[in-house]
Protein backbone atom coordinates (compact mmCIF):
# COMPACT_ATOMS: atom_id res chain seq x y z
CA UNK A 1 0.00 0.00 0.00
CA UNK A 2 1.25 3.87 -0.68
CA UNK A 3 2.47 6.15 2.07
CA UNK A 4 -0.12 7.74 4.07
CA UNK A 5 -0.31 10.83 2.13
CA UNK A 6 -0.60 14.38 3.80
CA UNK A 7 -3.92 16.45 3.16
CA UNK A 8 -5.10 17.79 -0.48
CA UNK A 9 -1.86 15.89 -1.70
CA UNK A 10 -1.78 12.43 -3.81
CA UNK A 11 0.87 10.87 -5.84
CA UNK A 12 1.77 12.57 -8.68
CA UNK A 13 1.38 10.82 -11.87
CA UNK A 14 4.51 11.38 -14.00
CA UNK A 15 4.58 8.03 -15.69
CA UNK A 16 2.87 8.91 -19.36
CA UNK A 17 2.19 5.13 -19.75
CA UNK A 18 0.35 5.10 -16.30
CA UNK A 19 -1.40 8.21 -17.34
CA UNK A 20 -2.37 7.30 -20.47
CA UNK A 21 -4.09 4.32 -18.74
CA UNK A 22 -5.67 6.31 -16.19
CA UNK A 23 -7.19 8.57 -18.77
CA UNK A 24 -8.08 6.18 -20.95
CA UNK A 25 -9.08 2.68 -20.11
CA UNK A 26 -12.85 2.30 -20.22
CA UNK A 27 -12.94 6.26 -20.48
CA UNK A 28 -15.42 7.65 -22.81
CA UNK A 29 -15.25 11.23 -22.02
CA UNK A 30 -13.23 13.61 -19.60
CA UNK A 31 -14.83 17.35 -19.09
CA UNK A 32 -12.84 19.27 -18.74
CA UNK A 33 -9.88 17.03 -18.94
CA UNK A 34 -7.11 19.59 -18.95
CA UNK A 35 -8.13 20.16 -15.46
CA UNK A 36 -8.48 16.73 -14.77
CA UNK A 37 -4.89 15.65 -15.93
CA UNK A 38 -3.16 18.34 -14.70
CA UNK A 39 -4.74 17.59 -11.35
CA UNK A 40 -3.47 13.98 -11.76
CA UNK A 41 0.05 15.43 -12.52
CA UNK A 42 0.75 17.58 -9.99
CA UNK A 43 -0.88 15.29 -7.17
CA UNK A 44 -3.59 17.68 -6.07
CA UNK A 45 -5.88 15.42 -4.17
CA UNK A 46 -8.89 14.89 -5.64
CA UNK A 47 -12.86 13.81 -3.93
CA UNK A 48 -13.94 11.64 -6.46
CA UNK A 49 -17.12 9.92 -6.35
CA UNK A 50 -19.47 6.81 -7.78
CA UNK A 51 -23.24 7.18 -7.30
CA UNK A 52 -25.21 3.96 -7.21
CA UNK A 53 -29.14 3.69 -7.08
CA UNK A 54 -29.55 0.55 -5.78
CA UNK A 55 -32.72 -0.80 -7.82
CA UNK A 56 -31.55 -4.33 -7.07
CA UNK A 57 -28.81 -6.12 -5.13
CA UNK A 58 -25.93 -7.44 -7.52
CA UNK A 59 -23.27 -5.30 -8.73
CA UNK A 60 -21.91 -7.00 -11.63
CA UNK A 61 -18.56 -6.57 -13.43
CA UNK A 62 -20.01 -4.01 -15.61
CA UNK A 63 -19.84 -1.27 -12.40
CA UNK A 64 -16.52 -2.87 -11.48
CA UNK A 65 -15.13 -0.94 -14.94
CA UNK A 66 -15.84 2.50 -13.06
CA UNK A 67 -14.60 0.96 -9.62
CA UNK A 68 -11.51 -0.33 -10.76
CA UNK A 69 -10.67 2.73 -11.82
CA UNK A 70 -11.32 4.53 -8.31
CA UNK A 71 -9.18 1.64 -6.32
CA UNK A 72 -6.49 2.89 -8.82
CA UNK A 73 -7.00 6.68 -7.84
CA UNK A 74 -7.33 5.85 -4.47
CA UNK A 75 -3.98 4.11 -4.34
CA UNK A 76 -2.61 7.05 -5.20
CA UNK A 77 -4.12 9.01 -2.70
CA UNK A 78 -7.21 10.94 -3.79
CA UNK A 79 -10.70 10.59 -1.68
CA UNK A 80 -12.91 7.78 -2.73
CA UNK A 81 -16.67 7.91 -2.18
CA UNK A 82 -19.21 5.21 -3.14
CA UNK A 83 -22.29 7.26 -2.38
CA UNK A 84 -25.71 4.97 -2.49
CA UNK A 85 -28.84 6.34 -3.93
CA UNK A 86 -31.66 5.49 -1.24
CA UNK A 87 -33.21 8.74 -1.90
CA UNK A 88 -32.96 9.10 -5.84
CA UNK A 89 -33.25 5.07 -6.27
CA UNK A 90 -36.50 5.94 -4.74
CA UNK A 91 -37.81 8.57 -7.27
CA UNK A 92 -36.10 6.54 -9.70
CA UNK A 93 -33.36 7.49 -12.96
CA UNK A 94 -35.76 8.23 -16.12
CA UNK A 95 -32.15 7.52 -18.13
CA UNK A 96 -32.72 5.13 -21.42
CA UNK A 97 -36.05 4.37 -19.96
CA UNK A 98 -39.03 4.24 -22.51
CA UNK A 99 -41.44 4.82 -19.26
CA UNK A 100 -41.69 6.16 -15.75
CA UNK A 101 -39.38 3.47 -13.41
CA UNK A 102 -41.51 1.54 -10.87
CA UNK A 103 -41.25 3.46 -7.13
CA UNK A 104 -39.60 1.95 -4.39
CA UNK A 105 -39.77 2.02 -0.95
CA UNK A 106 -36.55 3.15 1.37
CA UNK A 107 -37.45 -0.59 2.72
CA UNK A 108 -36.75 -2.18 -0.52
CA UNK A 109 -33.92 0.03 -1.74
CA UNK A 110 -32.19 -0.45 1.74
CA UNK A 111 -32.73 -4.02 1.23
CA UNK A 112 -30.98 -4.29 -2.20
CA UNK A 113 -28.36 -2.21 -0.79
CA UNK A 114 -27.57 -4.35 2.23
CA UNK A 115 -24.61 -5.81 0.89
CA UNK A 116 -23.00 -2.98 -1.70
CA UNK A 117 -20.03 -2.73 0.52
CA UNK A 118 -19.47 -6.09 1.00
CA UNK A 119 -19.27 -6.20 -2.94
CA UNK A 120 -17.71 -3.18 -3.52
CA UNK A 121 -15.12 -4.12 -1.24
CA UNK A 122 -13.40 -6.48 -3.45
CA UNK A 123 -12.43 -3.70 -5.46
CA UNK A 124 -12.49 -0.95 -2.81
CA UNK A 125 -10.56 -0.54 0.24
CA UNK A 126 -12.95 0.91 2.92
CA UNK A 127 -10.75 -0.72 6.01
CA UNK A 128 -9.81 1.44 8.74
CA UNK A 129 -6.50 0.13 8.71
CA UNK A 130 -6.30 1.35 5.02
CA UNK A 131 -3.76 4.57 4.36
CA UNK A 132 -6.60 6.46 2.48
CA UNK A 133 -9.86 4.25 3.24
CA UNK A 134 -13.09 4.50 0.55
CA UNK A 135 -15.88 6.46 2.48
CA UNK A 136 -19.53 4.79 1.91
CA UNK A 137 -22.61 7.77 2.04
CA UNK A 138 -26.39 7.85 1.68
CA UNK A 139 -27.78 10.81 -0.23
CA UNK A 140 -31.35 10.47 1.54
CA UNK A 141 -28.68 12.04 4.91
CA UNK A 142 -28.91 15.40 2.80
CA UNK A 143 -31.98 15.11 0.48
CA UNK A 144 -34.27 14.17 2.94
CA UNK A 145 -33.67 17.49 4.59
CA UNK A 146 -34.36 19.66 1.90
CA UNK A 147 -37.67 21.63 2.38
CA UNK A 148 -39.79 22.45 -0.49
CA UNK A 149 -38.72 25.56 -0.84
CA UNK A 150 -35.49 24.39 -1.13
CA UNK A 151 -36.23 22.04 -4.00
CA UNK A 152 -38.29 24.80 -6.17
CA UNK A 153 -35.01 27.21 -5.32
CA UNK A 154 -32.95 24.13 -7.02
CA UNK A 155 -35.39 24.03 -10.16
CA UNK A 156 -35.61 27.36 -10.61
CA UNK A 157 -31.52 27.30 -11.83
CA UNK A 158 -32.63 24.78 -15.16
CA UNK A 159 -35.75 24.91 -17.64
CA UNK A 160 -38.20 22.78 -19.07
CA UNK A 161 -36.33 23.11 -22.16
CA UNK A 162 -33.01 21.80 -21.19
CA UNK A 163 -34.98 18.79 -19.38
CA UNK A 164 -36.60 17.82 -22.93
CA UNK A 165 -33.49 17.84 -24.60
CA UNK A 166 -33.04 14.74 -23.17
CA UNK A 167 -33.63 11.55 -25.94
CA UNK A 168 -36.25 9.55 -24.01
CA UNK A 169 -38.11 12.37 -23.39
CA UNK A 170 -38.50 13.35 -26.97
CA UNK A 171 -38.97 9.81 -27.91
CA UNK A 172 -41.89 9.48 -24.84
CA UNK A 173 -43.46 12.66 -26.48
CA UNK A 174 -43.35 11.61 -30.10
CA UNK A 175 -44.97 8.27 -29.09
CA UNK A 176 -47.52 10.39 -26.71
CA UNK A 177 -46.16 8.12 -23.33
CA UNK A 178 -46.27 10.46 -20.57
CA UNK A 179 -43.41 12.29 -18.45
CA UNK A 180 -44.31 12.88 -15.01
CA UNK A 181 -42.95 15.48 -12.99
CA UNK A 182 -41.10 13.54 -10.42
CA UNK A 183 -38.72 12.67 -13.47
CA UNK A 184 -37.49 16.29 -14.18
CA UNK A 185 -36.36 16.30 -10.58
CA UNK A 186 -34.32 12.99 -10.70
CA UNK A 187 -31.10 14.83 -11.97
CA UNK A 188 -31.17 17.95 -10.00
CA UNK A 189 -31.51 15.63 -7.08
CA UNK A 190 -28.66 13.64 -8.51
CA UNK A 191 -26.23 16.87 -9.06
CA UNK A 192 -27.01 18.41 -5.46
CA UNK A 193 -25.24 15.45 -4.50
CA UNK A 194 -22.00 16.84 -6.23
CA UNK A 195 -23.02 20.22 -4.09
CA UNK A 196 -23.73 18.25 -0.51
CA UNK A 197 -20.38 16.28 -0.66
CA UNK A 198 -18.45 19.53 -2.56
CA UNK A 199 -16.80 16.96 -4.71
CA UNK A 200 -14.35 17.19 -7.64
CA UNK A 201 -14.67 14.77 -9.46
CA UNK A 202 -18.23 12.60 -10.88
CA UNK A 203 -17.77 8.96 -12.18
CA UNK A 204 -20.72 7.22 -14.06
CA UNK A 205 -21.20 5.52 -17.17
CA UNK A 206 -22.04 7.58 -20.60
CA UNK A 207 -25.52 7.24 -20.21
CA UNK A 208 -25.52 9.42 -17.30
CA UNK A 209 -23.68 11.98 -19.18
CA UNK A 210 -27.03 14.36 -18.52
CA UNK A 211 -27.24 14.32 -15.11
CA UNK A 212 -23.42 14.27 -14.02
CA UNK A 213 -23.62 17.64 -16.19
CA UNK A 214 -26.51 18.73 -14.54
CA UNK A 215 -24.01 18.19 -10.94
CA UNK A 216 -20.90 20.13 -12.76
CA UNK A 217 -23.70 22.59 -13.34
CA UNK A 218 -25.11 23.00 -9.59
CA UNK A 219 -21.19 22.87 -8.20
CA UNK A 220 -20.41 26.23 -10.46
CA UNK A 221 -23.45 27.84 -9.04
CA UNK A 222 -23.24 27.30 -5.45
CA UNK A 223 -19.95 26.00 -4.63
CA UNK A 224 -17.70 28.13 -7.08
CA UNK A 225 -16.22 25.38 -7.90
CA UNK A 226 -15.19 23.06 -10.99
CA UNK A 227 -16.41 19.34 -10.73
CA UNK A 228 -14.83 16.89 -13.34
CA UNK A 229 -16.93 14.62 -14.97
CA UNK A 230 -15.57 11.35 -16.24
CA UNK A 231 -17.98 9.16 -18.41
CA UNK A 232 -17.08 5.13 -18.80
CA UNK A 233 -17.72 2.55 -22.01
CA UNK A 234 -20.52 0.82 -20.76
CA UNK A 235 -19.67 -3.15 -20.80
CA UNK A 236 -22.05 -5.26 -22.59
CA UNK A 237 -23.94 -8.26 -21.73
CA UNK A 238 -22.35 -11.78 -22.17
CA UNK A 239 -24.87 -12.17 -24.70
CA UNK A 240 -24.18 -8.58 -26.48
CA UNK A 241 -27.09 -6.91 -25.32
CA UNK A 242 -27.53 -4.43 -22.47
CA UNK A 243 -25.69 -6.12 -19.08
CA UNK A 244 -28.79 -6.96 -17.38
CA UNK A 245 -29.65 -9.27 -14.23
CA UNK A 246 -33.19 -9.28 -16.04
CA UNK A 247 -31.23 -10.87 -19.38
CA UNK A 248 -29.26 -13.45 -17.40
CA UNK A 249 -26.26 -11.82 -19.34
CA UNK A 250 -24.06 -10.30 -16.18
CA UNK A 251 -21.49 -11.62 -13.62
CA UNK A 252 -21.69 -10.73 -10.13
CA UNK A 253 -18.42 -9.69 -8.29
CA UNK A 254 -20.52 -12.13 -5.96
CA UNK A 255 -20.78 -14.88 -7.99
CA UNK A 256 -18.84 -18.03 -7.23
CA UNK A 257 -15.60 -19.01 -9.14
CA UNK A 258 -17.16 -21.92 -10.35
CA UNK A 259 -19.92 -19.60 -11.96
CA UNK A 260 -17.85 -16.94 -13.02
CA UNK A 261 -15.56 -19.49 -15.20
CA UNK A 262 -18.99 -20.67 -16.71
CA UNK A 263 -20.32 -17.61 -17.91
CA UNK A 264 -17.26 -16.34 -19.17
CA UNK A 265 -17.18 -19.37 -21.61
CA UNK A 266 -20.53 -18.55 -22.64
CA UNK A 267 -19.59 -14.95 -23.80
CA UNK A 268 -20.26 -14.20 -27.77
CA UNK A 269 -16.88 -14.45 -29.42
CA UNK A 270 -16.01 -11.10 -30.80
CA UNK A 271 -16.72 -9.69 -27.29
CA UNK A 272 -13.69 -11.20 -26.11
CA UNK A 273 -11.70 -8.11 -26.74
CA UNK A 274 -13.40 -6.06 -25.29
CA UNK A 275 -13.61 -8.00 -21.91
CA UNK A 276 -9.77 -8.30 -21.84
CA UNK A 277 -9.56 -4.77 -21.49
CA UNK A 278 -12.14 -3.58 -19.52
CA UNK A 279 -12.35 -6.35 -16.88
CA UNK A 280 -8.80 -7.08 -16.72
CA UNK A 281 -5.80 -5.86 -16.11
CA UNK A 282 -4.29 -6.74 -19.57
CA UNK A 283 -1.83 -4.41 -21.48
CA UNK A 284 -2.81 -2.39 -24.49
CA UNK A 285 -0.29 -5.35 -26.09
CA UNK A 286 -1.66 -8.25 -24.52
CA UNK A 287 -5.37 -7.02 -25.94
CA UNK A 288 -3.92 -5.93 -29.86
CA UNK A 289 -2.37 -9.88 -29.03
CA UNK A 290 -5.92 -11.15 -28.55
CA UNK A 291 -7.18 -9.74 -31.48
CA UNK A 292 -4.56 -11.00 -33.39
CA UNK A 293 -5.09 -14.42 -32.14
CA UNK A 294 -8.94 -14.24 -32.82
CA UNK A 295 -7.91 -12.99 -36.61
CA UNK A 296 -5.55 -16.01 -37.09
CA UNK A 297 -8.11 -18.64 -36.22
CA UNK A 298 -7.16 -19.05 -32.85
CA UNK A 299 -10.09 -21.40 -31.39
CA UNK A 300 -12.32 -18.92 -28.78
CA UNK A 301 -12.63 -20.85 -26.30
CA UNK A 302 -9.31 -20.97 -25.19
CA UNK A 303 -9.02 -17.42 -24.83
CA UNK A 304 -12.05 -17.61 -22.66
CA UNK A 305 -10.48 -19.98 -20.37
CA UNK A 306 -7.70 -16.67 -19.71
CA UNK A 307 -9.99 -14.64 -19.86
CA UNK A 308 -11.93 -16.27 -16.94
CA UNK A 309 -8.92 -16.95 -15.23
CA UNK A 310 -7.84 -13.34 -15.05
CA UNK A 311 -11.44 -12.56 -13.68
CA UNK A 312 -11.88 -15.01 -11.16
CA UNK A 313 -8.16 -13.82 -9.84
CA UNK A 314 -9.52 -10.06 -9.55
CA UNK A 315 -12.72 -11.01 -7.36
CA UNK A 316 -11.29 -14.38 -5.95
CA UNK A 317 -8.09 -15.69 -5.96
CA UNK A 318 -5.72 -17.51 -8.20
CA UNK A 319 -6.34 -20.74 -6.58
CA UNK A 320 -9.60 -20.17 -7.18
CA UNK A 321 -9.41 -19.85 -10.90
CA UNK A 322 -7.42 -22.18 -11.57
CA UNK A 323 -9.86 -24.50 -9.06
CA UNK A 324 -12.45 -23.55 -11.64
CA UNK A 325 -10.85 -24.02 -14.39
CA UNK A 326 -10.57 -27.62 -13.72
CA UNK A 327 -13.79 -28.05 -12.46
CA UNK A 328 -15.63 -26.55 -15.68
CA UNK A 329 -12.72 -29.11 -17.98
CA UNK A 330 -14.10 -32.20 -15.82
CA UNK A 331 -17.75 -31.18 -16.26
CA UNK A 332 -18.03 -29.81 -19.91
CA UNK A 333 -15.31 -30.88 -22.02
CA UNK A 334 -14.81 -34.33 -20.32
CA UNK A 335 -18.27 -34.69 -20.21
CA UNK A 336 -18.16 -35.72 -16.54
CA UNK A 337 -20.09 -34.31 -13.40
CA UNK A 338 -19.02 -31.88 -10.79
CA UNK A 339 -17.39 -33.28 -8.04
CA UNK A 340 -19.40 -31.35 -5.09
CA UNK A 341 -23.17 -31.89 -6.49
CA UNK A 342 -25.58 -30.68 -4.13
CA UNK A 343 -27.78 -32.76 -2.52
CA UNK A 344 -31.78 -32.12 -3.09
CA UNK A 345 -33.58 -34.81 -0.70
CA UNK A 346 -36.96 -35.56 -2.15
CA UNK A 347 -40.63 -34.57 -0.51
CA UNK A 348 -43.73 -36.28 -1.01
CA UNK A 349 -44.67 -33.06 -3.05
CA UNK A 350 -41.88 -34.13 -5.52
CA UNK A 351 -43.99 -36.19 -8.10
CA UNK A 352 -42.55 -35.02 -11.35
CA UNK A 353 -39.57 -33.18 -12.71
CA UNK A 354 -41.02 -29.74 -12.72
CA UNK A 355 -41.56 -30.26 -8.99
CA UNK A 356 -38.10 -31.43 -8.18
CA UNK A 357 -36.41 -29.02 -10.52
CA UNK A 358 -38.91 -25.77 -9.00
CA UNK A 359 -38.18 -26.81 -5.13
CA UNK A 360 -35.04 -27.42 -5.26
CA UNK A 361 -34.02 -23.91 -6.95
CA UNK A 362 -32.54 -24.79 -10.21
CA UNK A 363 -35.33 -22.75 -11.77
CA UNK A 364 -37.44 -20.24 -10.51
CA UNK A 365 -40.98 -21.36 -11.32
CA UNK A 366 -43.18 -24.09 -12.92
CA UNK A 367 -43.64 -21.91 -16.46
CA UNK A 368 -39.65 -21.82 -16.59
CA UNK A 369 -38.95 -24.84 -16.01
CA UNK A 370 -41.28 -26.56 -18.65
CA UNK A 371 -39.67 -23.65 -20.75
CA UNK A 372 -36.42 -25.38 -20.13
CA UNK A 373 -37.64 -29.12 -20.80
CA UNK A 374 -39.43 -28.32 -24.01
CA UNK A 375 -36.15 -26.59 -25.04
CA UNK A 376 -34.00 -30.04 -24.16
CA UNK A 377 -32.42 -28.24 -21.48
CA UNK A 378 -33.10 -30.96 -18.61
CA UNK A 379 -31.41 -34.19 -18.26
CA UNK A 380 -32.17 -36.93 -15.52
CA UNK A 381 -28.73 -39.23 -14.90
CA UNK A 382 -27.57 -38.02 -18.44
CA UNK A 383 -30.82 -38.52 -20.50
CA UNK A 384 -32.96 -35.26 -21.90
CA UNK A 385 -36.48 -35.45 -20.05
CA UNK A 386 -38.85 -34.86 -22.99
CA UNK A 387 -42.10 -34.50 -21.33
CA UNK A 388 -42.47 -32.00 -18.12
CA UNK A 389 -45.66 -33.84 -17.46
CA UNK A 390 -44.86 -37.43 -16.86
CA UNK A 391 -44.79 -38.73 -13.65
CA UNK A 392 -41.35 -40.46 -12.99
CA UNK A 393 -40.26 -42.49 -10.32
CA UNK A 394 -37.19 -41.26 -8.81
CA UNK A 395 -34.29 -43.59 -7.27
CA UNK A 396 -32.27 -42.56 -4.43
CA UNK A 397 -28.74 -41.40 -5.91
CA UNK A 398 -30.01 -39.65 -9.21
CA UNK A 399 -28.61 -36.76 -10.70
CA UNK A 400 -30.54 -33.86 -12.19
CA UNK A 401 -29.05 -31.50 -14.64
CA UNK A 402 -30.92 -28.18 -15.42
CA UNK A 403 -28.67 -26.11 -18.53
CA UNK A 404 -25.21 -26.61 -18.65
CA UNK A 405 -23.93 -25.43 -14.56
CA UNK A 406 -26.93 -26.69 -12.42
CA UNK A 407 -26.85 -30.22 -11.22
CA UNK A 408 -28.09 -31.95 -7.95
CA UNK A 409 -28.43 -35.56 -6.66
CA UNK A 410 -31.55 -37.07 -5.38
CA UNK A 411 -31.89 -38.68 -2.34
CA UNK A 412 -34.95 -40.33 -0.27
């Protein structure tokens, strides 16, 4: 770990390769960067910050681009924040949304936040024994105390007109969806948070280019000051569509090793790339290399297996990969079975497949898992199970398979 460093001073960055990395790897915009790279160079310390409305409970590797990218600013001594959203996730972000979001409750964003740090933390340092620890805030500590007055003061500083600029909105209104008023408020909430914490610096991903502006735009006003904005490439889906838990297309800094490795392998091909830069920690080089390898006929799947590795190292531990690694060669290309199948021990309710398969968690309802049978995505010791209807008359020591990950042994 770095020297303790002494107040409003970091490390000064006077590598141009490091530099070059800092300013560039998964950036898609700096404003202003002059200010932001000469900051970096002359080691003026620097409150950066991530905000996160937590709208469910997984942060994937997706978020980790952004937060990767603070654990390297904070190792060089500049102020780390990971602020949750339990007051805007509550009013909800109207970004790239085609409607209004649903409302939560504080109960049920608190919930989903419950264990943010405990994620967050294998990226973030937020120890007390840390030189320079990551500070975790709640914005509903400063937006709950705003009066009304105090919220019609904020509006007053932006128009209807810049708030329509926005794409969705002009798509809702050409399609006659309405825009409710709660929505124009989401990002002056979001950029008093830039004025609450008097930060310099605002991380997000380029779809919240609007509202990070809309911060930088409060923080002139009322702070005097200049807040940085930094937008980030945001990572696709293993599947190439938008990372979403609702896809099945993300992996969890959570998940297990064992399901990391899997999903890796199941990534689309010419997203390979792109994974090796943003979720690892390989060299401009060692990407250009990949490419190169995928150009020459290189077979995929091996550079998933490295690429997995690499991952499961960040958010586990070498061991771990390498653990997994095995354990996906025995089960998939060996055609074998995992070698710590959980047990499922069977009810009297259990009198078909779709029963055994439903209680025992491999799929998340009856519809699904019929879904899954019709699609030859069930196997019972080996064999596809054609019909999700049939009774069948289970032995003690079978094995159910459900896709290619999920497996579990029956016993009575």
């Amino acid at each position: 770990m770095p020297e303790k460093q002494v107040k409003n001073q970091a490390q000064k960055v006077d590598d141009p390769m490091m530099l070059e990395d800092l300013l560039t790897r998964g950036v898609a915009g700096i404003i202003p960067k002059d200010i932001f790279t000469k900051k970096l160079q002359t080691g003026e310390r620097m409150r950066l910050y991530l905000g996160v409305d937590p709208t469910g409970p997984v942060i994937h590797i997706g978020h980790a681009v952004i937060l990767r990218k603070m654990r390297q600013l904070q190792d060089l001594g500049h102020e780390i924040i990971l602020l949750i959203g339990d007051f805007t996730a509550r009013i909800g972000d109207p970004t790239d949304r085609s409607a209004a979001r649903t409302t939560l409750t504080h109960e049920e964003v608190l919930a989903n936040a419950a264990t943010y740090k405990e994620q967050a933390a294998k990226i973030l340092d937020f120890s007390d024994s840390a030189s320079n620890p990551a500070r975790l805030e709640f914005n509903a500590k400063w937006l709950d105390k705003l009066r009304f007055s105090d919220v019609i003061e904020l509006s007053a500083r932006f128009t209807v007109q810049q708030m329509l600029e926005r794409d969705m909105f002009e798509k809702r209104m050409q399609e006659g969806k309405p825009i409710h008023v709660h929505e124009f408020l989401y990002p002056i909430m979001q950029g008093y948070d830039s004025v609450a914490m008097d930060v310099d610096a605002e991380f997000g991903g380029n779809d919240q280019l609007f509202n990070m502006l809309t911060g930088r735009s409060l923080q002139q006003m009322m702070n005097k000051k200049e807040k940085v904005v930094v937008t980030f490439e945001l990572l696709p889906g293993l599947d190439g569509r938008k990372m979403s838990k609702s896809f099945g297309n993300v992996i969890g800094v959570d998940d297990s090793p064992n399901d990391m490795f899997g999903k890796v392998m199941s990534l689309k091909d010419e997203l390979i790339p792109e994974y090796f830069w943003l979720c690892t920690n390989s060299s401009v080089q060692d990407v250009q290399g990949v490419k190169h390898a995928l150009s020459k006929g290189e077979n995929p799947r091996d550079l998933k297996m490295c690429l997995a590795r690499k991952i499961i190292a960040l958010y586990h531990s070498v061991e771990a990969a390498n653990a997994a690694e095995k354990e996906f060669i025995q089960v998939f290309q060996q055609k074998g079975a995992p070698t710590d199948i959980p047990v499922y021990h069977l009810a009297v309710e259990d009198v078909s497949i779709v029963d055994v398969i439903v209680r025992a968690g491999l799929a998340v309802s009856k519809a699904e898992t019929r879904r899954l049978i019709e699609q030859g995505g069930v196997k019972l010791n080996g064999k596809k199970v054609n019909d999700a209807h049939t009774a069948l008359a289970f032995a003690d020591g079978d094995t159910v398979q459900v896709g290619k990950r999920k497996f579990i042994t029956l016993r009575k």
